[in-house]
PDB file of N, CA and C in Angstrom:
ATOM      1  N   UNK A   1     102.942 129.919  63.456  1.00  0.00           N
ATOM      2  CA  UNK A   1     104.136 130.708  63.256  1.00  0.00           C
ATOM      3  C   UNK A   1     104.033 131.546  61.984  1.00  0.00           C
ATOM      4  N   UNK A   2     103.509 130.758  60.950  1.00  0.00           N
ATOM      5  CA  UNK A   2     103.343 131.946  59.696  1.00  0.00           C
ATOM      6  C   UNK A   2     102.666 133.234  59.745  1.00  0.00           C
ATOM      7  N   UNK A   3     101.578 132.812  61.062  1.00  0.00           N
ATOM      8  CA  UNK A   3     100.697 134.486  60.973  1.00  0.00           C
ATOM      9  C   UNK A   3     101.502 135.092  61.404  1.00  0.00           C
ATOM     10  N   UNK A   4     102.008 135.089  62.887  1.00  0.00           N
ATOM     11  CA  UNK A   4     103.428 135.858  63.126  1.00  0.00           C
ATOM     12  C   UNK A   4     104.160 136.589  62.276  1.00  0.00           C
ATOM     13  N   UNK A   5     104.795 135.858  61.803  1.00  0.00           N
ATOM     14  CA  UNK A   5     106.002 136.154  60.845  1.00  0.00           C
ATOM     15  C   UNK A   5     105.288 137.154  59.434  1.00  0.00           C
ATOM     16  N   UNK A   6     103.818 137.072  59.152  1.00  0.00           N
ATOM     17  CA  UNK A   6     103.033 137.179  58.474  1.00  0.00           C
ATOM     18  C   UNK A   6     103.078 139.271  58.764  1.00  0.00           C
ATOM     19  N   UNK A   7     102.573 139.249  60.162  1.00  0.00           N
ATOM     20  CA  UNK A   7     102.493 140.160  60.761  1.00  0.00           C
ATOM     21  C   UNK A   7     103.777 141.311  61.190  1.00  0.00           C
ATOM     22  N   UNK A   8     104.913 140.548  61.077  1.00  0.00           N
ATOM     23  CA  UNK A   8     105.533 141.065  61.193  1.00  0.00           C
ATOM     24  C   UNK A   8     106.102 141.691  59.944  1.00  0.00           C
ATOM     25  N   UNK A   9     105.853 140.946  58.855  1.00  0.00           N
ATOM     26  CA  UNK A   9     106.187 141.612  57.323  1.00  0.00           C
ATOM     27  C   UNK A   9     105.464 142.857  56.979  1.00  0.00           C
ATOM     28  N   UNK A  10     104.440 142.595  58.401  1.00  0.00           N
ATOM     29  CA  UNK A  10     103.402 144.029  58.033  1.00  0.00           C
ATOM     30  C   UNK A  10     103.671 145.383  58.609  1.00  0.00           C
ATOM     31  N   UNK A  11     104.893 145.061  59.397  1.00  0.00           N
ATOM     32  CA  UNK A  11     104.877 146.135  59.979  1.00  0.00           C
ATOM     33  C   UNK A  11     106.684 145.971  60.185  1.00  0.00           C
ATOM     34  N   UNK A  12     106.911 146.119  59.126  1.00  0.00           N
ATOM     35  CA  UNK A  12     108.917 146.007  58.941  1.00  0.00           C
ATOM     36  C   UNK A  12     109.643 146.303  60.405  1.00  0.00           C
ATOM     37  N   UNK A  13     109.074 148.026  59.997  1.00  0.00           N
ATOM     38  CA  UNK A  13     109.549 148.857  60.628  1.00  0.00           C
ATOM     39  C   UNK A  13     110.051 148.865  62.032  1.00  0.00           C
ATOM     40  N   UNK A  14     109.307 147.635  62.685  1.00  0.00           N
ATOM     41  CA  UNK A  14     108.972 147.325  64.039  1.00  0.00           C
ATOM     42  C   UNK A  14     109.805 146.301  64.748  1.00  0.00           C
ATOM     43  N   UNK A  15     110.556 145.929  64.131  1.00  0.00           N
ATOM     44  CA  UNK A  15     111.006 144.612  64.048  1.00  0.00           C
ATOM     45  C   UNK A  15     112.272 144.369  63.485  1.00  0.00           C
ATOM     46  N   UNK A  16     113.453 144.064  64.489  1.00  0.00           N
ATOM     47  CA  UNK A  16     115.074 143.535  63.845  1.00  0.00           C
ATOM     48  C   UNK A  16     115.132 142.522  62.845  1.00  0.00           C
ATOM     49  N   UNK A  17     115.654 142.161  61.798  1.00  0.00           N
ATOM     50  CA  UNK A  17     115.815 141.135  61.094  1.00  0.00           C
ATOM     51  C   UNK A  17     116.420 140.048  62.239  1.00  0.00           C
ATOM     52  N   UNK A  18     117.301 140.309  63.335  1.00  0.00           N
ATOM     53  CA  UNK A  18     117.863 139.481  64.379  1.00  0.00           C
ATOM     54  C   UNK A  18     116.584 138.441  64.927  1.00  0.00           C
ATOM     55  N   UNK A  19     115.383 139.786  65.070  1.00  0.00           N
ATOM     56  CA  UNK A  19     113.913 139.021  65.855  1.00  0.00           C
ATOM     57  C   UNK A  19     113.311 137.803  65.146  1.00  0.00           C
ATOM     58  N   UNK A  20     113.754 138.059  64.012  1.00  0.00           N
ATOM     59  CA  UNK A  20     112.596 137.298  62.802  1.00  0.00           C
ATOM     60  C   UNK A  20     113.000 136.050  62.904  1.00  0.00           C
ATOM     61  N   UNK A  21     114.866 136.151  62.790  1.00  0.00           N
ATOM     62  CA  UNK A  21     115.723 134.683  62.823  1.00  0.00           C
ATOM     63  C   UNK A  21     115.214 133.747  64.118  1.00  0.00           C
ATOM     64  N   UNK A  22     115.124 134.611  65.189  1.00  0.00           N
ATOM     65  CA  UNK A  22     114.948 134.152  66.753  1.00  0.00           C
ATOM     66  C   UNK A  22     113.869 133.569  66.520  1.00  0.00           C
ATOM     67  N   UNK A  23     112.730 134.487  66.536  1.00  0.00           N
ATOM     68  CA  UNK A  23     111.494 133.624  66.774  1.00  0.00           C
ATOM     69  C   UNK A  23     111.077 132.796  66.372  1.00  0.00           C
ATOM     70  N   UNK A  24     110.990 131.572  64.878  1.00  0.00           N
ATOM     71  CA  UNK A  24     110.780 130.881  64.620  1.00  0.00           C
ATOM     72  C   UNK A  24     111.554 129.162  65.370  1.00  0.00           C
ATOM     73  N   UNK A  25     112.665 129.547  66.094  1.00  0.00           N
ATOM     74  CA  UNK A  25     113.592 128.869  66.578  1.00  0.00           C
ATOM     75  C   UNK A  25     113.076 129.130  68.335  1.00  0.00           C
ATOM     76  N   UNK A  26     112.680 129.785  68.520  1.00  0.00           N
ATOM     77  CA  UNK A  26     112.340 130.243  70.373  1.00  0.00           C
ATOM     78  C   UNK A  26     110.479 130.652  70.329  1.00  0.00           C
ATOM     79  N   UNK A  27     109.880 129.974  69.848  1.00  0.00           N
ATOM     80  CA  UNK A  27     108.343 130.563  69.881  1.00  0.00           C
ATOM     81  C   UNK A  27     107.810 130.160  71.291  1.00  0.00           C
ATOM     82  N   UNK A  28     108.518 129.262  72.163  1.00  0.00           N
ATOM     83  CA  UNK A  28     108.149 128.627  73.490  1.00  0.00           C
ATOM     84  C   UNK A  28     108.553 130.095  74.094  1.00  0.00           C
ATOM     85  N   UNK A  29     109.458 130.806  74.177  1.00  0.00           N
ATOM     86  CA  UNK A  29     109.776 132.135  74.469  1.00  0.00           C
ATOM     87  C   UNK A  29     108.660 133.505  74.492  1.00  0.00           C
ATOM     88  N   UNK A  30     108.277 133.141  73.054  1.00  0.00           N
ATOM     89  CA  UNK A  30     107.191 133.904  72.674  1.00  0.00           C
ATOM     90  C   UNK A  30     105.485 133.869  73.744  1.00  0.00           C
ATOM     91  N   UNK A  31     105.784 132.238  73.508  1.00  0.00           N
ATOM     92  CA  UNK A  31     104.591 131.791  73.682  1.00  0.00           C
ATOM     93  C   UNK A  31     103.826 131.822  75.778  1.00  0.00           C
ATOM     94  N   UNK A  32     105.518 131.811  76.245  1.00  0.00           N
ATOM     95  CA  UNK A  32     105.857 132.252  77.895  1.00  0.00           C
ATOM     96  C   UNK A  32     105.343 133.661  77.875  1.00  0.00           C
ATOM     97  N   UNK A  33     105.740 134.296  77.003  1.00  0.00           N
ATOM     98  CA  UNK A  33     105.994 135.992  77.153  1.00  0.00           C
ATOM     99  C   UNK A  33     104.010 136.421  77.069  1.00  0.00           C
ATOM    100  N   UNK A  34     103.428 135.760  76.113  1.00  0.00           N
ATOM    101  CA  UNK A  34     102.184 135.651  76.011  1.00  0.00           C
ATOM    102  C   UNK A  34     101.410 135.403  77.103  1.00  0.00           C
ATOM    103  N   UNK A  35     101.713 134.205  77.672  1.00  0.00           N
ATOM    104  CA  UNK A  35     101.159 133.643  79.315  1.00  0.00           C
ATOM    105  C   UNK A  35     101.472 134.203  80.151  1.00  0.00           C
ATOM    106  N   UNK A  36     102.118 134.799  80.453  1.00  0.00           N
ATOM    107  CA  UNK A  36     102.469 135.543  81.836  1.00  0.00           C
ATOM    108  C   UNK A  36     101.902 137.170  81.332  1.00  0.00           C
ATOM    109  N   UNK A  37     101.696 137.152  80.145  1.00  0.00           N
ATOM    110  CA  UNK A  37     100.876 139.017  80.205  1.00  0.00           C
ATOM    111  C   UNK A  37      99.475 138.529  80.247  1.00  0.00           C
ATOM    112  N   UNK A  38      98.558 137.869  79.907  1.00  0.00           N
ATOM    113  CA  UNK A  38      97.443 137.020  79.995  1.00  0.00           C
ATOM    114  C   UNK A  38      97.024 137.021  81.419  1.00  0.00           C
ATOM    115  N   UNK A  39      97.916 136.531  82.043  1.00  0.00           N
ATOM    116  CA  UNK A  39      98.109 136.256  83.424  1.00  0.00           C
ATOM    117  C   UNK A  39      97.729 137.933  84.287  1.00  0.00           C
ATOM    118  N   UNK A  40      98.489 138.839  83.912  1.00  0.00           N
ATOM    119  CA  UNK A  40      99.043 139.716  84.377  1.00  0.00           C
ATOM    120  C   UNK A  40      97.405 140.923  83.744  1.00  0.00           C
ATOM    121  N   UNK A  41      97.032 141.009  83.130  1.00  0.00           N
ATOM    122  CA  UNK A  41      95.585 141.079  82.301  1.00  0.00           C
ATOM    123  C   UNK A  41      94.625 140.681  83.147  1.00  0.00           C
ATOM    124  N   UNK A  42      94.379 139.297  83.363  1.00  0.00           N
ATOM    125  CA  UNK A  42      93.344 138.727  83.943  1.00  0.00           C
ATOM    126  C   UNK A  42      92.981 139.232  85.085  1.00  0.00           C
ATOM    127  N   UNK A  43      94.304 140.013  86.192  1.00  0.00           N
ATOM    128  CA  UNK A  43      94.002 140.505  87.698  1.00  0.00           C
ATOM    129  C   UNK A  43      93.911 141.933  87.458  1.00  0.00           C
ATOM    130  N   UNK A  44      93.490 142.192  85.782  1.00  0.00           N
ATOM    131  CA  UNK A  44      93.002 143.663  86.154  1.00  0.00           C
ATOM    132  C   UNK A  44      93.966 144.986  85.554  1.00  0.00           C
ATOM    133  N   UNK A  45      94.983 144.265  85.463  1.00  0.00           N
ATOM    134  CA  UNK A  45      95.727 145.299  84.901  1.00  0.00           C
ATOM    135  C   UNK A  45      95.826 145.846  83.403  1.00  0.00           C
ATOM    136  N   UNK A  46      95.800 147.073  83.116  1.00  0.00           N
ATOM    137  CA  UNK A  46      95.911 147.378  81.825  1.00  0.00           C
ATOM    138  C   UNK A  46      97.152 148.085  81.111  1.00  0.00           C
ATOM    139  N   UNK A  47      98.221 148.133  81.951  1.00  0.00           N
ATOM    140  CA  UNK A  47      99.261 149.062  81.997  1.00  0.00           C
ATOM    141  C   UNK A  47     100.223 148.159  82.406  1.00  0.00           C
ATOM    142  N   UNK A  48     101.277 147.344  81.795  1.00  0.00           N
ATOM    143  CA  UNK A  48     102.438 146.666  82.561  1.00  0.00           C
ATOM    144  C   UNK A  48     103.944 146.729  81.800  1.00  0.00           C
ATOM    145  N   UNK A  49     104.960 146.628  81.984  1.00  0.00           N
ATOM    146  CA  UNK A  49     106.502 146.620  81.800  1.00  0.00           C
ATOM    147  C   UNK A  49     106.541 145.190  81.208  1.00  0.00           C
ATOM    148  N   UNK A  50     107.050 145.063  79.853  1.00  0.00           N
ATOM    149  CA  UNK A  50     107.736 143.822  79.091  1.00  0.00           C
ATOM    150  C   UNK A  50     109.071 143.473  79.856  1.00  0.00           C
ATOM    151  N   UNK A  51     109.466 144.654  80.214  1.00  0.00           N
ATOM    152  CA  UNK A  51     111.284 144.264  80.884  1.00  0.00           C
ATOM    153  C   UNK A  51     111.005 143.807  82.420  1.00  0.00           C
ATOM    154  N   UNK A  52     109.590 143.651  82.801  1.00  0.00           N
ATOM    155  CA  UNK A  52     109.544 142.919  84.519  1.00  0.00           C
ATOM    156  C   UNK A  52     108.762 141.585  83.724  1.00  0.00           C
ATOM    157  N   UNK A  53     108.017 141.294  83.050  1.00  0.00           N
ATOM    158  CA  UNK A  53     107.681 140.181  82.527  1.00  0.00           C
ATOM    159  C   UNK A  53     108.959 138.873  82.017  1.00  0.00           C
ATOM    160  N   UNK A  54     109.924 140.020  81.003  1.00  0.00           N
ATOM    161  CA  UNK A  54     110.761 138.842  80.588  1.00  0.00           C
ATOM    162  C   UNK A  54     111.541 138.745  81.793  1.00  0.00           C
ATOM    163  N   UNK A  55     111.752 139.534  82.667  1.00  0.00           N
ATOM    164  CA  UNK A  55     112.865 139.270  83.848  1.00  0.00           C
ATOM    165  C   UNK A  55     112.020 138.035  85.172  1.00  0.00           C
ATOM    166  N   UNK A  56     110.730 138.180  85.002  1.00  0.00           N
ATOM    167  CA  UNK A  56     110.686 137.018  85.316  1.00  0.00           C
ATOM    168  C   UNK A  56     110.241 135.690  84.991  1.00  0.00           C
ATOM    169  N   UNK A  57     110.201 135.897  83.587  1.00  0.00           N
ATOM    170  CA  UNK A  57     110.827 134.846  83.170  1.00  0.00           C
ATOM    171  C   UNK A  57     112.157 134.540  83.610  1.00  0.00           C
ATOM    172  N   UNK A  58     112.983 134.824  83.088  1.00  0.00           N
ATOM    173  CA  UNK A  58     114.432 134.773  83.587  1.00  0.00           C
ATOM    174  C   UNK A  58     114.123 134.099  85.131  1.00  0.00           C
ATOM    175  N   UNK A  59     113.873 134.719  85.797  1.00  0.00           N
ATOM    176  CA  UNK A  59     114.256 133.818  87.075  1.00  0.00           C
ATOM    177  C   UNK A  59     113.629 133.431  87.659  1.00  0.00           C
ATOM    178  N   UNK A  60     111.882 132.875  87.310  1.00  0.00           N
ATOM    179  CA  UNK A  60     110.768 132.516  87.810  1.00  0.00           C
ATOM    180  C   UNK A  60     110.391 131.146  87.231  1.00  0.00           C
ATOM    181  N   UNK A  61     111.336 130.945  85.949  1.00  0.00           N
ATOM    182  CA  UNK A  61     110.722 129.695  84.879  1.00  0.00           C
ATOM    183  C   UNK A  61     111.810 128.734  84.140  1.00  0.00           C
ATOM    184  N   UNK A  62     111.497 127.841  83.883  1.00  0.00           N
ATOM    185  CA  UNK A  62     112.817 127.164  83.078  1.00  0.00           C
ATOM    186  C   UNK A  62     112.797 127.703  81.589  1.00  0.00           C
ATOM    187  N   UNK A  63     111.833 128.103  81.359  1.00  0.00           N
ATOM    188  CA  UNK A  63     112.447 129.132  80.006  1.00  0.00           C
ATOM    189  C   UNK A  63     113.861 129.720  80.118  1.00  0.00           C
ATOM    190  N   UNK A  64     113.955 128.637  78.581  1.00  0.00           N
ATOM    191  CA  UNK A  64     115.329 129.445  78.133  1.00  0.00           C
ATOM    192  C   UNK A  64     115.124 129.336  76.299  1.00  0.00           C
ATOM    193  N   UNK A  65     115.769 130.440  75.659  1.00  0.00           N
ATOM    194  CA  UNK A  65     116.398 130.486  74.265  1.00  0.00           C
ATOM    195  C   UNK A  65     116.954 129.105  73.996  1.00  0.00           C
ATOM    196  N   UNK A  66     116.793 128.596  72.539  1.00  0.00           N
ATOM    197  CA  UNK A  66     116.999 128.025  71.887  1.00  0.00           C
ATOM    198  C   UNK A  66     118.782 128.117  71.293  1.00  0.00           C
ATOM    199  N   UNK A  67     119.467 128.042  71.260  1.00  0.00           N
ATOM    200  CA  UNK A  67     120.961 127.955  70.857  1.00  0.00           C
ATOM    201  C   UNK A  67     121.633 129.686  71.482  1.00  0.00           C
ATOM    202  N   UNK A  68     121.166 130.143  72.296  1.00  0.00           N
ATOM    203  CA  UNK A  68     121.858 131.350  73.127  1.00  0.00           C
ATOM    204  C   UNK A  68     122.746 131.265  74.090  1.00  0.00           C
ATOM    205  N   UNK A  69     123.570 131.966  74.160  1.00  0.00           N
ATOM    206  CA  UNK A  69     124.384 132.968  75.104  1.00  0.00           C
ATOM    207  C   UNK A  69     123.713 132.911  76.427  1.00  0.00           C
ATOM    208  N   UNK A  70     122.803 133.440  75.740  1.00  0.00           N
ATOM    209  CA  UNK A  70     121.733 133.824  77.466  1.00  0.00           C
ATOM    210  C   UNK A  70     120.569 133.042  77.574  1.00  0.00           C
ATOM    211  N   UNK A  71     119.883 132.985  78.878  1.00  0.00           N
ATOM    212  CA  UNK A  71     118.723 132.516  78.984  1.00  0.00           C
ATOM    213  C   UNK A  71     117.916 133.114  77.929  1.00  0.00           C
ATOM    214  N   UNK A  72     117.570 134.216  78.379  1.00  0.00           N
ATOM    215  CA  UNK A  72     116.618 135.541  77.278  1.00  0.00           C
ATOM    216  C   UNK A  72     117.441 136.562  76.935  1.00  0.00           C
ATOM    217  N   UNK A  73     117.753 136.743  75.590  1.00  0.00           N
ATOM    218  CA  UNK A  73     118.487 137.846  75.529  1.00  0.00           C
ATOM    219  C   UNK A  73     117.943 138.979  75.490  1.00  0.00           C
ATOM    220  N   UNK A  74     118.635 140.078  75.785  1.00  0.00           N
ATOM    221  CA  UNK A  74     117.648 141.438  76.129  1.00  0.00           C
ATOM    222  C   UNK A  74     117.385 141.975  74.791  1.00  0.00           C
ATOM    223  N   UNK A  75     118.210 141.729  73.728  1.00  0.00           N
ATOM    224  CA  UNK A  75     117.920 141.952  72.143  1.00  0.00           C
ATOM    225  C   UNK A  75     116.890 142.295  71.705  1.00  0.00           C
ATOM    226  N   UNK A  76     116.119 140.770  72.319  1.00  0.00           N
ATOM    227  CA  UNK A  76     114.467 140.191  71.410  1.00  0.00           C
ATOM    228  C   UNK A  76     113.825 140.992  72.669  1.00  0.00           C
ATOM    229  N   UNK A  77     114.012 141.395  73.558  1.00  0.00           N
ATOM    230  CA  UNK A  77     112.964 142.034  74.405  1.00  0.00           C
ATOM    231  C   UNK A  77     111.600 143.019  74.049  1.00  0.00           C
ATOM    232  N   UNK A  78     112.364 143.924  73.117  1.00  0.00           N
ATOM    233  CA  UNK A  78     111.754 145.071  72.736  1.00  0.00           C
ATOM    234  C   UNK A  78     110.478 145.021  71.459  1.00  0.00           C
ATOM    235  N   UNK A  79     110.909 143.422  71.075  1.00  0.00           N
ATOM    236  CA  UNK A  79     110.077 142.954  69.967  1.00  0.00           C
ATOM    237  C   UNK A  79     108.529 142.099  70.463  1.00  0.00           C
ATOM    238  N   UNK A  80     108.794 141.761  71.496  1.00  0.00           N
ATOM    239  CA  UNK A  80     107.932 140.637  72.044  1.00  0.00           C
ATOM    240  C   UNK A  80     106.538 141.894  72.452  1.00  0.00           C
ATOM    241  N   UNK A  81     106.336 142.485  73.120  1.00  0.00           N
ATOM    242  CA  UNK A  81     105.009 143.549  73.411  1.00  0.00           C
ATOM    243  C   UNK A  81     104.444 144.289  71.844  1.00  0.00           C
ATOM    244  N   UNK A  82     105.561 144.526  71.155  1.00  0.00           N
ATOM    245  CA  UNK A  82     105.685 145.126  70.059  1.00  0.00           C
ATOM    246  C   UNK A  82     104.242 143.951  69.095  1.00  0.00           C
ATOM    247  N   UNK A  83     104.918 142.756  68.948  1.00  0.00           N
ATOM    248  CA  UNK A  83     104.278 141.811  68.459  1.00  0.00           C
ATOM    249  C   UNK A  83     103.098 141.259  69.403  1.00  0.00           C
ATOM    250  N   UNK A  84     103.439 141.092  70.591  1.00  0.00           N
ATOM    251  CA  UNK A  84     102.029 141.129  71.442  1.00  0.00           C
ATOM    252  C   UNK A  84     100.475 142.044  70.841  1.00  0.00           C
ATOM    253  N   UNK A  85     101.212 143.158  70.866  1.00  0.00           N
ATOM    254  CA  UNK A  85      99.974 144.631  70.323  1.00  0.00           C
ATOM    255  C   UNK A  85      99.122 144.156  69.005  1.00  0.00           C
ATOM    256  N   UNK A  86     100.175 143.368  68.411  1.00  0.00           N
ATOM    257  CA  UNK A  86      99.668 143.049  66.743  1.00  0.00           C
ATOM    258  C   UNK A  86      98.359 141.780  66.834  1.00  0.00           C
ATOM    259  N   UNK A  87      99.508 140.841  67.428  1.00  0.00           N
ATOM    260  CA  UNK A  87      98.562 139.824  67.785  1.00  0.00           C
ATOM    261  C   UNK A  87      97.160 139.894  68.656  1.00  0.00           C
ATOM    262  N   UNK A  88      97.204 140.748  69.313  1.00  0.00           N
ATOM    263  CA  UNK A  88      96.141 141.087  70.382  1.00  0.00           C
ATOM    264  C   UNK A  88      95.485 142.163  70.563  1.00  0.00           C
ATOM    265  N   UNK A  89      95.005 143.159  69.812  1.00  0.00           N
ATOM    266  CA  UNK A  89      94.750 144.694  68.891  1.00  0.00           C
ATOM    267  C   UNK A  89      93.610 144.675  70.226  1.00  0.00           C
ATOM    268  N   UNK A  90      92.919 143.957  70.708  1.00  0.00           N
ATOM    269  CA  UNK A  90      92.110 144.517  72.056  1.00  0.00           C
ATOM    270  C   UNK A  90      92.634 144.615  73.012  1.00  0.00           C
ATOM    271  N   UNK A  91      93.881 144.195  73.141  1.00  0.00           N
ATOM    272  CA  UNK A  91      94.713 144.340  74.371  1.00  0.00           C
ATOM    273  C   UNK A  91      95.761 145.627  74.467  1.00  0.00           C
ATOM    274  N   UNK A  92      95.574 145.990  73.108  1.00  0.00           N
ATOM    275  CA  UNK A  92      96.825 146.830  72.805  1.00  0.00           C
ATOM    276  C   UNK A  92      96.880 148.001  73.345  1.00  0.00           C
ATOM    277  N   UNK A  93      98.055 148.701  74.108  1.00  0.00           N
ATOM    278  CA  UNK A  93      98.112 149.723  75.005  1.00  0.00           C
ATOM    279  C   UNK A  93      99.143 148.945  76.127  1.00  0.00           C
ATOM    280  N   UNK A  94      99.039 148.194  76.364  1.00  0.00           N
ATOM    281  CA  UNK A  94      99.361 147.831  77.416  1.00  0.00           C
ATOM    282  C   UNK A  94     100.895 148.124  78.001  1.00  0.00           C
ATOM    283  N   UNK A  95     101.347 147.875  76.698  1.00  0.00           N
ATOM    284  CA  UNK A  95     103.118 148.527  76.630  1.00  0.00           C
ATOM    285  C   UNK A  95     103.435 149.488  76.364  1.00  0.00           C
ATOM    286  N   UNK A  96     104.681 150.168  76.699  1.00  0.00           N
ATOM    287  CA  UNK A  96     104.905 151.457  75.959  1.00  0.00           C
ATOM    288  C   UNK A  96     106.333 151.375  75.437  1.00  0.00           C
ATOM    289  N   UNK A  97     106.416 151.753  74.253  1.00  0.00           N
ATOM    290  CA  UNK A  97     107.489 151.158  73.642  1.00  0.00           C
ATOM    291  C   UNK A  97     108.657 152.649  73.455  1.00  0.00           C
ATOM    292  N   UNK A  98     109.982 152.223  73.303  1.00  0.00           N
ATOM    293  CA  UNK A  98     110.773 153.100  72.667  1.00  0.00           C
ATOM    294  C   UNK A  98     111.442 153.073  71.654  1.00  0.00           C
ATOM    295  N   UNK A  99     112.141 153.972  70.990  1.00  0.00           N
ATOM    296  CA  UNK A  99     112.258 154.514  69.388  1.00  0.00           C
ATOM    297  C   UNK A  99     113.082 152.797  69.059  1.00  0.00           C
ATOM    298  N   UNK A 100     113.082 152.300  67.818  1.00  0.00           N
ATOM    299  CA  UNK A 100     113.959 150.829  68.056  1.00  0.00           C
ATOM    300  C   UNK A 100     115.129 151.638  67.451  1.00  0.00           C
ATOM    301  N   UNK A 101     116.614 151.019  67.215  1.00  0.00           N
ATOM    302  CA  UNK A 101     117.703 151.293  67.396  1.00  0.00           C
ATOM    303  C   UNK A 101     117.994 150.493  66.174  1.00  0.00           C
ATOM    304  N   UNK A 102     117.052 149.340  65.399  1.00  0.00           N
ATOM    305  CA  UNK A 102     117.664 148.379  64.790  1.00  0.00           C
ATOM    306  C   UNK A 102     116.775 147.943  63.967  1.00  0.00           C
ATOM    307  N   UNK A 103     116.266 149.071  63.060  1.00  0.00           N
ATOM    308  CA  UNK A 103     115.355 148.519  62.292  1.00  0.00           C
ATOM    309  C   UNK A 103     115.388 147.755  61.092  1.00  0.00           C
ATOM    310  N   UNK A 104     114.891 147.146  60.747  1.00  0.00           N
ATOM    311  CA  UNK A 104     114.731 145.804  59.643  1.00  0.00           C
ATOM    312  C   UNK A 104     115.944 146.424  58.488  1.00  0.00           C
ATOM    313  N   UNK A 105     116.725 145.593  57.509  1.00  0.00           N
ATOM    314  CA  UNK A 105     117.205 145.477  57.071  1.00  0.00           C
ATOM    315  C   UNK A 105     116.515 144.606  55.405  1.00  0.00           C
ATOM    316  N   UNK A 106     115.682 143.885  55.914  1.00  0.00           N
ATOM    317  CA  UNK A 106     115.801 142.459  54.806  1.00  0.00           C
ATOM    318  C   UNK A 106     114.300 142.889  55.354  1.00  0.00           C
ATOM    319  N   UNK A 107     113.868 143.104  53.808  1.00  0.00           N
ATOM    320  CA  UNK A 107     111.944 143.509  54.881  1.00  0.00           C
ATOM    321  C   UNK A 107     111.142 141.976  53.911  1.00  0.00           C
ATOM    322  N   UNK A 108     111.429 141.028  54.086  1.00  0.00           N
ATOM    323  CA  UNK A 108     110.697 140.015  53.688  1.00  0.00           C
ATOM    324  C   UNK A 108     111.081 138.995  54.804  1.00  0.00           C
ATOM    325  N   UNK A 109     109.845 138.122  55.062  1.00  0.00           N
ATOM    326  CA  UNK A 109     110.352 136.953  56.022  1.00  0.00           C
ATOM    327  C   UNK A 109     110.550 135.717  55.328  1.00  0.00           C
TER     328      UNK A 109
END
């Protein structure tokens, strides 16, 4: 979890202060969101949607958030490929991201 969080100090900009709180508390979330693009990789693909991944999560898996509202909230969505790219710099491309709406506030983790 520290490289994470490590990584994400590296790149503020990228990342809600909301995400930072989440993920240390939901990394099984993280760690789903990881396995099923792995998955999704392995048959070849180099090009895939974070918002059809977490959606099935949502209704393919007993993944759920840690003290939420929702199973997955759509919040942390936009962060998870974002941080995928970092963690996985040979994989990276795979997502295509849009402008964030909610950028960091508190740029230390």
């Amino acid at each position: 979890m520290n490289y994470l969080l490590t990584l994400i100090s590296q790149h503020n900009d990228q990342f809600s202060d909301e995400f930072v709180e989440w993920l240390p508390v939901n990394s099984h979330v993280w760690r789903a969101f990881v396995n099923e693009t792995m998955k999704i990789r392995a048959r070849g693909r180099t090009h895939y949607s974070s918002y059809t991944i977490v959606e099935f999560l949502r209704h393919n898996s007993a993944v759920k958030e840690v003290g939420g509202e929702w199973k997955i909230n759509n919040n942390h969505r936009p962060y998870l490929p974002r941080l995928f790219d970092l963690c996985y710099p040979n994989m990276a491309g795979m997502f295509e991201y849009r402008t964030l709406t909610k950028p960091r506030k508190n740029k230390k983790c």
